[in-house]
PDB file of N, CA and C in Angstrom:
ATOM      1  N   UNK A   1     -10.371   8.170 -38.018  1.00  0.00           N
ATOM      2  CA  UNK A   1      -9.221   7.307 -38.180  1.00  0.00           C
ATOM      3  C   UNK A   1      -8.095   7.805 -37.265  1.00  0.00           C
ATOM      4  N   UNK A   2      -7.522   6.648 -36.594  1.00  0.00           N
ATOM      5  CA  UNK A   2      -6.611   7.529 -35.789  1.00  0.00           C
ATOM      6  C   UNK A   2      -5.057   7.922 -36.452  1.00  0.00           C
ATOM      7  N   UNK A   3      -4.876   7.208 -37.531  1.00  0.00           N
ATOM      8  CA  UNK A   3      -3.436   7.893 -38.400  1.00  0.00           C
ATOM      9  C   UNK A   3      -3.907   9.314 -38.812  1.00  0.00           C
ATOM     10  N   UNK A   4      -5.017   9.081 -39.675  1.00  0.00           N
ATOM     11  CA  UNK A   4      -4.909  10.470 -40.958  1.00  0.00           C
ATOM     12  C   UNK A   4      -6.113  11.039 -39.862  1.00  0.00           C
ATOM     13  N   UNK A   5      -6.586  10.837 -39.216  1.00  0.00           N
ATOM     14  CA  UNK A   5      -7.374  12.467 -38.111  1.00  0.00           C
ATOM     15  C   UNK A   5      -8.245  12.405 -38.995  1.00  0.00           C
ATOM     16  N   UNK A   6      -9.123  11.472 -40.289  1.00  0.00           N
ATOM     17  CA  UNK A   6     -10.171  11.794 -41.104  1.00  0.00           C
ATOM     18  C   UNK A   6     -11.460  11.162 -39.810  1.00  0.00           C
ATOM     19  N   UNK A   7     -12.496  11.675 -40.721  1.00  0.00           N
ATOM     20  CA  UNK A   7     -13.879  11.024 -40.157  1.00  0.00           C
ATOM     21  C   UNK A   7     -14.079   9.586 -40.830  1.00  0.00           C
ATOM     22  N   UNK A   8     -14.892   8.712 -40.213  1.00  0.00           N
ATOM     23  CA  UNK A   8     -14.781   7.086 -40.553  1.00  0.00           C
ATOM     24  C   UNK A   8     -16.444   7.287 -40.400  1.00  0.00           C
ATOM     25  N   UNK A   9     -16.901   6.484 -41.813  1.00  0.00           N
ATOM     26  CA  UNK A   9     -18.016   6.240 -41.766  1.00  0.00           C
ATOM     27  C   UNK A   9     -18.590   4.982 -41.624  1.00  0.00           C
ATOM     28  N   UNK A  10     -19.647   4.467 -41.578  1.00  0.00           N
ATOM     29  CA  UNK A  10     -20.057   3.516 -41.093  1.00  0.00           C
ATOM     30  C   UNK A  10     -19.906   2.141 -41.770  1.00  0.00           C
ATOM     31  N   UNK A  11     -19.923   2.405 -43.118  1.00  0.00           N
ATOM     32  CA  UNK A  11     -19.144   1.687 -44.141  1.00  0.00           C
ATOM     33  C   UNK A  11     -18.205   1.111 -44.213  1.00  0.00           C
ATOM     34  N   UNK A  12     -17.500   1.962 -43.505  1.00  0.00           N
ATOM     35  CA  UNK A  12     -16.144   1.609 -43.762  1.00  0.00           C
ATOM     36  C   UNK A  12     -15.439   0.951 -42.900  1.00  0.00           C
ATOM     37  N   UNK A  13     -16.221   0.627 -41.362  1.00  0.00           N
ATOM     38  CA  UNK A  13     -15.783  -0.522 -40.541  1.00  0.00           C
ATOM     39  C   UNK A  13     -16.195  -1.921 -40.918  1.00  0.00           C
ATOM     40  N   UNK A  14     -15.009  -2.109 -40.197  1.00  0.00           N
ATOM     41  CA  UNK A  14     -15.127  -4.071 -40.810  1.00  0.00           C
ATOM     42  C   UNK A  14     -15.340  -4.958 -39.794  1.00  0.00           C
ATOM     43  N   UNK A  15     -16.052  -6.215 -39.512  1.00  0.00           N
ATOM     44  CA  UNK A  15     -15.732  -6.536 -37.969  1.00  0.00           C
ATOM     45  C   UNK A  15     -14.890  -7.590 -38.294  1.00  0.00           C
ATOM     46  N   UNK A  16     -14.177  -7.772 -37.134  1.00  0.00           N
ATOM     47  CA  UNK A  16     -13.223  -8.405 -36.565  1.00  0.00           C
ATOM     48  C   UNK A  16     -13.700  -9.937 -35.914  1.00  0.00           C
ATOM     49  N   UNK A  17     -13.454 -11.024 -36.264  1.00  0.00           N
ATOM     50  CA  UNK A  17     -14.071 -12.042 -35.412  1.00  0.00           C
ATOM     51  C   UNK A  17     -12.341 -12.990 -35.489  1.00  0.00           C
ATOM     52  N   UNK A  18     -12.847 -13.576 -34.041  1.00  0.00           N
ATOM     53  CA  UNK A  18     -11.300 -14.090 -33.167  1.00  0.00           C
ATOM     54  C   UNK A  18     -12.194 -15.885 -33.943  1.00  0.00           C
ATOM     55  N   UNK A  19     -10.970 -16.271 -33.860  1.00  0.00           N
ATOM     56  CA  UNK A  19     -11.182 -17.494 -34.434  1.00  0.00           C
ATOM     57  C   UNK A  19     -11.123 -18.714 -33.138  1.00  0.00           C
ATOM     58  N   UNK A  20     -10.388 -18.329 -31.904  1.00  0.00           N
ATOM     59  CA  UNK A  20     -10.619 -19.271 -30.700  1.00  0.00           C
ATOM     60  C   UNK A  20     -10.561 -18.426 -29.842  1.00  0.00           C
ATOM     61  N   UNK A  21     -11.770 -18.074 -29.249  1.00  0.00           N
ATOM     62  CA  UNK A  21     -11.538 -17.596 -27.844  1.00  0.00           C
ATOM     63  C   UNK A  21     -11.395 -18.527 -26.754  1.00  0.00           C
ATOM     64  N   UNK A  22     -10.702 -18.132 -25.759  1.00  0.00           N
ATOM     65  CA  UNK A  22     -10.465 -18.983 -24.512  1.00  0.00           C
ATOM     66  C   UNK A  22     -10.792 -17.964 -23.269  1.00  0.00           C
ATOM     67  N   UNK A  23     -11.147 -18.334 -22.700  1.00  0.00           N
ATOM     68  CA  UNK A  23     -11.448 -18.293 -21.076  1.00  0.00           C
ATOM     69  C   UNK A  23     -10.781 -18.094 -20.182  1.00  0.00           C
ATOM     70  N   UNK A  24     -10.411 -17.030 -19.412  1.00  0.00           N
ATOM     71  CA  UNK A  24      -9.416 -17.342 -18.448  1.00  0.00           C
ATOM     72  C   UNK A  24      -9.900 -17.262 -16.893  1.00  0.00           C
ATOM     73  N   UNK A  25      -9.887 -18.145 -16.061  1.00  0.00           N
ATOM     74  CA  UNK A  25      -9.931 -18.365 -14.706  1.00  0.00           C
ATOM     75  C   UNK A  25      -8.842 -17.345 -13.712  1.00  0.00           C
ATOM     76  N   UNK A  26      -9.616 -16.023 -13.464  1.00  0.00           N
ATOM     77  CA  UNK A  26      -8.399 -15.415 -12.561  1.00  0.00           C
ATOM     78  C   UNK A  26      -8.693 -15.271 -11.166  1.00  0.00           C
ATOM     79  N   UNK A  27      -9.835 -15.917 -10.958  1.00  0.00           N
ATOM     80  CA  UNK A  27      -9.879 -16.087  -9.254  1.00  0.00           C
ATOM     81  C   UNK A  27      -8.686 -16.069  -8.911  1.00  0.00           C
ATOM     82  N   UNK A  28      -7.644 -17.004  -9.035  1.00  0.00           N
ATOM     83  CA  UNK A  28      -6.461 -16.804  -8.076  1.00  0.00           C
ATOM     84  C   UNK A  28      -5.757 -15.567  -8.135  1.00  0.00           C
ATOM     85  N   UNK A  29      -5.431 -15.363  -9.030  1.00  0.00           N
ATOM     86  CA  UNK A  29      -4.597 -14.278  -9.561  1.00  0.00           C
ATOM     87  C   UNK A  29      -5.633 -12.907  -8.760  1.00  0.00           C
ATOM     88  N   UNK A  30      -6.810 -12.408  -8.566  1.00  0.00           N
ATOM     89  CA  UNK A  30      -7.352 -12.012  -7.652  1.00  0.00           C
ATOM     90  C   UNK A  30      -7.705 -12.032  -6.583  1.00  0.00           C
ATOM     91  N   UNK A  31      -7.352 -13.315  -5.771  1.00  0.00           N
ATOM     92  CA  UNK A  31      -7.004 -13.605  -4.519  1.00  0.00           C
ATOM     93  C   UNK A  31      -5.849 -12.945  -4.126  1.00  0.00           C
ATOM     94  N   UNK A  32      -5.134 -13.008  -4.798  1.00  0.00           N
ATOM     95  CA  UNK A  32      -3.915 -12.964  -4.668  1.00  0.00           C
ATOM     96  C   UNK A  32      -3.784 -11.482  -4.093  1.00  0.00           C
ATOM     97  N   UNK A  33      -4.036 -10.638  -5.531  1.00  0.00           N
ATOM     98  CA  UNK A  33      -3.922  -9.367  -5.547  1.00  0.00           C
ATOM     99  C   UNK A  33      -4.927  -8.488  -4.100  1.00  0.00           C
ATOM    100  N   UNK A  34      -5.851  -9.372  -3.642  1.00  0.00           N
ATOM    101  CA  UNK A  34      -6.470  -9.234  -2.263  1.00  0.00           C
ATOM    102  C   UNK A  34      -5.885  -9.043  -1.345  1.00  0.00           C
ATOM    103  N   UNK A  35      -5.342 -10.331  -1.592  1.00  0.00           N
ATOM    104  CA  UNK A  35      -4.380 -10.342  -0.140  1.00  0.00           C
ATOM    105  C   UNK A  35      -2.854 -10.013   0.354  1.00  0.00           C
ATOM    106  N   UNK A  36      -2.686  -9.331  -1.105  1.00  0.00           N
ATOM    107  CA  UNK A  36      -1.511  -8.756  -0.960  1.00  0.00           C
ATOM    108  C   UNK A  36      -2.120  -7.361  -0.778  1.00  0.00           C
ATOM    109  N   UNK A  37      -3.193  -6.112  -1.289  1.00  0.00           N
ATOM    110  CA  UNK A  37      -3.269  -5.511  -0.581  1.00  0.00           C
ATOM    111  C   UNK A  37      -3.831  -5.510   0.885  1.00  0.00           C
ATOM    112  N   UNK A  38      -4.061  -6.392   1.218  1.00  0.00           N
ATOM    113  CA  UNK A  38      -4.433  -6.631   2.904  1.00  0.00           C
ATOM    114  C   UNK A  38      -3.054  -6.513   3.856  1.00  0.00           C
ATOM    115  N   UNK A  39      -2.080  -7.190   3.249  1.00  0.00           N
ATOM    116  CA  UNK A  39      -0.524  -7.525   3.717  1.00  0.00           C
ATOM    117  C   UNK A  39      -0.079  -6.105   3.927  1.00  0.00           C
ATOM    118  N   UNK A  40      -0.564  -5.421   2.709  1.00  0.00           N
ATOM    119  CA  UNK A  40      -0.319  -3.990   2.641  1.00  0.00           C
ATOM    120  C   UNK A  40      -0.375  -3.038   4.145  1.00  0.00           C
ATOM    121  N   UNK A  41      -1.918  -3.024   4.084  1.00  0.00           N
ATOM    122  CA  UNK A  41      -2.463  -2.782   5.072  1.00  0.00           C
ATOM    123  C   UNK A  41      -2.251  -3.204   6.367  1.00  0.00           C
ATOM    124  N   UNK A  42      -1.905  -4.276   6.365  1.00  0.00           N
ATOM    125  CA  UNK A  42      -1.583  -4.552   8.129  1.00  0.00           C
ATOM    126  C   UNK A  42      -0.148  -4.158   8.291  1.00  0.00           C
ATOM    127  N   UNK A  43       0.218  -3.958   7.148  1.00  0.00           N
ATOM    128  CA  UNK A  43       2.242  -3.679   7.495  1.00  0.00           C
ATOM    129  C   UNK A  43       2.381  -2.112   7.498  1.00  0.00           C
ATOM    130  N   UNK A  44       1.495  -1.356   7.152  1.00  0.00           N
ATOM    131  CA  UNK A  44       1.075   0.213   7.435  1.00  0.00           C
ATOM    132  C   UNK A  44       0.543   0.414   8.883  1.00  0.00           C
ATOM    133  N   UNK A  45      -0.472  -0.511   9.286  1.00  0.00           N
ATOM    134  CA  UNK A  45      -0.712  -0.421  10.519  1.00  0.00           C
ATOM    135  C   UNK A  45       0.138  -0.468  11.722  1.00  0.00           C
ATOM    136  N   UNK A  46       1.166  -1.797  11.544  1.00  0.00           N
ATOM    137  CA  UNK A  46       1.850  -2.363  12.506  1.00  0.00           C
ATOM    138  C   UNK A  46       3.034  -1.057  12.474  1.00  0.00           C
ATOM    139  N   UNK A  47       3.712  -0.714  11.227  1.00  0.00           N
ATOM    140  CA  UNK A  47       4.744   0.291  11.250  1.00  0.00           C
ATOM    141  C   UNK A  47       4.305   1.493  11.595  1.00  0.00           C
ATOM    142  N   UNK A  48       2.877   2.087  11.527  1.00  0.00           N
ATOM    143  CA  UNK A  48       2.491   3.231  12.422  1.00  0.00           C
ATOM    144  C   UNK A  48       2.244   2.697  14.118  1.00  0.00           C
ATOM    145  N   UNK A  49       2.351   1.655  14.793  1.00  0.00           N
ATOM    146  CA  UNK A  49       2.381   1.158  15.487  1.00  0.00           C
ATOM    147  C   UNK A  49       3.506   1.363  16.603  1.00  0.00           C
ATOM    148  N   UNK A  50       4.602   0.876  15.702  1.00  0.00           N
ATOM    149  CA  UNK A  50       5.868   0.824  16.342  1.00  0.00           C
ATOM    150  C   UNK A  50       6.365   2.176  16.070  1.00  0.00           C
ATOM    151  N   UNK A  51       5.862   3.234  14.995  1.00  0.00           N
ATOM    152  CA  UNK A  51       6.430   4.775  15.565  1.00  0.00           C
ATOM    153  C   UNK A  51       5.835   5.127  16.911  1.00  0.00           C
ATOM    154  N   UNK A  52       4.478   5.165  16.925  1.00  0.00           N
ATOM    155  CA  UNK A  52       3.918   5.142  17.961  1.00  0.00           C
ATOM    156  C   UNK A  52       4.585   4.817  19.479  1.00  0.00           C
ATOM    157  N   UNK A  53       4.858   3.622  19.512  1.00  0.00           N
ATOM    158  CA  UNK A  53       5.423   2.623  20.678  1.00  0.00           C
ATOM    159  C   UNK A  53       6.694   3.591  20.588  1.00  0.00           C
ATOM    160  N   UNK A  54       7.554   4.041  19.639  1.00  0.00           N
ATOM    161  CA  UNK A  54       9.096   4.283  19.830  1.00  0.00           C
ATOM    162  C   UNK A  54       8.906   5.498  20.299  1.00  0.00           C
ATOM    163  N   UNK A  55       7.687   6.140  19.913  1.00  0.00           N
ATOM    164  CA  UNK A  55       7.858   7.633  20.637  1.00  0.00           C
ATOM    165  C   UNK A  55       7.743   7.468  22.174  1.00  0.00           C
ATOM    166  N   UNK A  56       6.401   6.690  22.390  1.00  0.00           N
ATOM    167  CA  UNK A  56       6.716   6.927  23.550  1.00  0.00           C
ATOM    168  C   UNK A  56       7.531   5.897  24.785  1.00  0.00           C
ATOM    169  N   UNK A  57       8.517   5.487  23.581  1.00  0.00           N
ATOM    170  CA  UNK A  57       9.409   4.940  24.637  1.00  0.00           C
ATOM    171  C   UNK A  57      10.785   6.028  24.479  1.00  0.00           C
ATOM    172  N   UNK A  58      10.923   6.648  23.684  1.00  0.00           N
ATOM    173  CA  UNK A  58      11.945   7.590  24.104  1.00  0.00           C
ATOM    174  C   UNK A  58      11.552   8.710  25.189  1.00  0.00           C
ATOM    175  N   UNK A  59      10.000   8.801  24.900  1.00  0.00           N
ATOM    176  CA  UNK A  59       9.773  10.049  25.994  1.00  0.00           C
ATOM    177  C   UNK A  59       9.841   9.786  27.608  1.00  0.00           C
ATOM    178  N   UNK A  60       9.514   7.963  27.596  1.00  0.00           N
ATOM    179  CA  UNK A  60       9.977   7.648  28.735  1.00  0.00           C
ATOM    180  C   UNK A  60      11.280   7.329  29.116  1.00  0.00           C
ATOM    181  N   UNK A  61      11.560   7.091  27.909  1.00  0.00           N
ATOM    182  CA  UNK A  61      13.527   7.269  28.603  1.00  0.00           C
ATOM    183  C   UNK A  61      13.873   8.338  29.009  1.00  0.00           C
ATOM    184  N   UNK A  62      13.625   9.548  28.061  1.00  0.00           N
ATOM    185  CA  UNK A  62      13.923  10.700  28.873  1.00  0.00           C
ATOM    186  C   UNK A  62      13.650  11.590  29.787  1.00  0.00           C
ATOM    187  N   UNK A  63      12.230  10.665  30.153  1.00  0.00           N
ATOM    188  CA  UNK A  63      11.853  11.303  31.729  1.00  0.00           C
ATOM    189  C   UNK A  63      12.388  10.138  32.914  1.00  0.00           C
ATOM    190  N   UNK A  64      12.719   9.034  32.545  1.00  0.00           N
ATOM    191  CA  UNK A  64      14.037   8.593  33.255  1.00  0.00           C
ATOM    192  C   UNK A  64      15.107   8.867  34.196  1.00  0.00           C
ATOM    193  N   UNK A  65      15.792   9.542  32.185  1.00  0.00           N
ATOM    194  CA  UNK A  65      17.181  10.098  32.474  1.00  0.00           C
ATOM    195  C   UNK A  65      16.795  11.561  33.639  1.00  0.00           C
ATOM    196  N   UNK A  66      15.638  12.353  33.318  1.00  0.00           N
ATOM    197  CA  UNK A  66      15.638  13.110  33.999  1.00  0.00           C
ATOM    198  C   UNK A  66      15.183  12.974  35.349  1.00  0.00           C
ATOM    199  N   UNK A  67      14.216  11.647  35.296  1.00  0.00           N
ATOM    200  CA  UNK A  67      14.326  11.912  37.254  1.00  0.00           C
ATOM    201  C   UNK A  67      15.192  10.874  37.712  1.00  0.00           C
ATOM    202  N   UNK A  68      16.485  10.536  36.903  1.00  0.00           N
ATOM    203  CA  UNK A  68      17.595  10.277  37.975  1.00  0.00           C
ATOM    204  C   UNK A  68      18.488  10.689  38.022  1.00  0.00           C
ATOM    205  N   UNK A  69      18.447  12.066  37.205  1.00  0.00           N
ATOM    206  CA  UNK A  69      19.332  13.280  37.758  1.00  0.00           C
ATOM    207  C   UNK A  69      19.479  13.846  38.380  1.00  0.00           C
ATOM    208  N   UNK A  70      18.070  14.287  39.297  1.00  0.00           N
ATOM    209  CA  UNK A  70      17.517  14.608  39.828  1.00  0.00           C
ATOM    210  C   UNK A  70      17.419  14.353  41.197  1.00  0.00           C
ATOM    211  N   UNK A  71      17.180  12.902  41.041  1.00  0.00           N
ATOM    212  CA  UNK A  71      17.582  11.984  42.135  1.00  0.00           C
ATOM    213  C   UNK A  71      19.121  11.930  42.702  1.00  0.00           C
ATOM    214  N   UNK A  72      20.035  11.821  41.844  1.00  0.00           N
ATOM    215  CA  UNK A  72      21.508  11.827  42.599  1.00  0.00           C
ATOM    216  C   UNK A  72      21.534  13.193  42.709  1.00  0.00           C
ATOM    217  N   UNK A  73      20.861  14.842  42.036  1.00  0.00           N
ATOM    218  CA  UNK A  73      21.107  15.557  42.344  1.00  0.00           C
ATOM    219  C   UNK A  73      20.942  16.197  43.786  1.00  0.00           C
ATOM    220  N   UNK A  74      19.577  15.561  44.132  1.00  0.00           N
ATOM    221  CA  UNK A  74      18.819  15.210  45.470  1.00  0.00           C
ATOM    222  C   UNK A  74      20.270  14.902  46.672  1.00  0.00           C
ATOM    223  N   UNK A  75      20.667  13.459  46.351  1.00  0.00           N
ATOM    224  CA  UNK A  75      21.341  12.762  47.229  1.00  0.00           C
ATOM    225  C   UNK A  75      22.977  13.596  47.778  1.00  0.00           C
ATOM    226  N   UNK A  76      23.071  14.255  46.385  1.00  0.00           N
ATOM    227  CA  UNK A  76      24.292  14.883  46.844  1.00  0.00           C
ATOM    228  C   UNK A  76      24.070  16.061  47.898  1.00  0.00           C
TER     229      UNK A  76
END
């Protein structure tokens, strides 16, 4: 029993019967939940994407900045 922590014998269960069961249709509601973790997934992809892309667009900015420092350092 789960109040009093006793042992339950076999006797002493009763069954339970539902008087209307109904049915429920959750295809959608599992579509759903599909394709929202898919959404998931491609928006993890795309945002490791664009760290990606941002790194190496700063590393090319700053080899840029550095060879046109370089360059007017040159010219002077």
């Amino acid at each position: 029993c789960p109040q009093c922590q006793s042992t339950v014998k076999k006797k002493d269960l009763r069954r339970i019967y539902c008087r209307a069961l109904q049915v429920l249709d959750t295809s959608e509601r599992d579509n759903a939940i599909r394709e929202r973790d898919l959404e998931k997934k491609s928006r993890k992809k795309i945002a490791y994407e664009k760290a990606e892309l941002q790194l190496a667009y700063d590393i090319l900015k700053d080899q840029l900045k550095r060879l046109q420092n370089e360059h007017d350092r040159l010219l002077k």
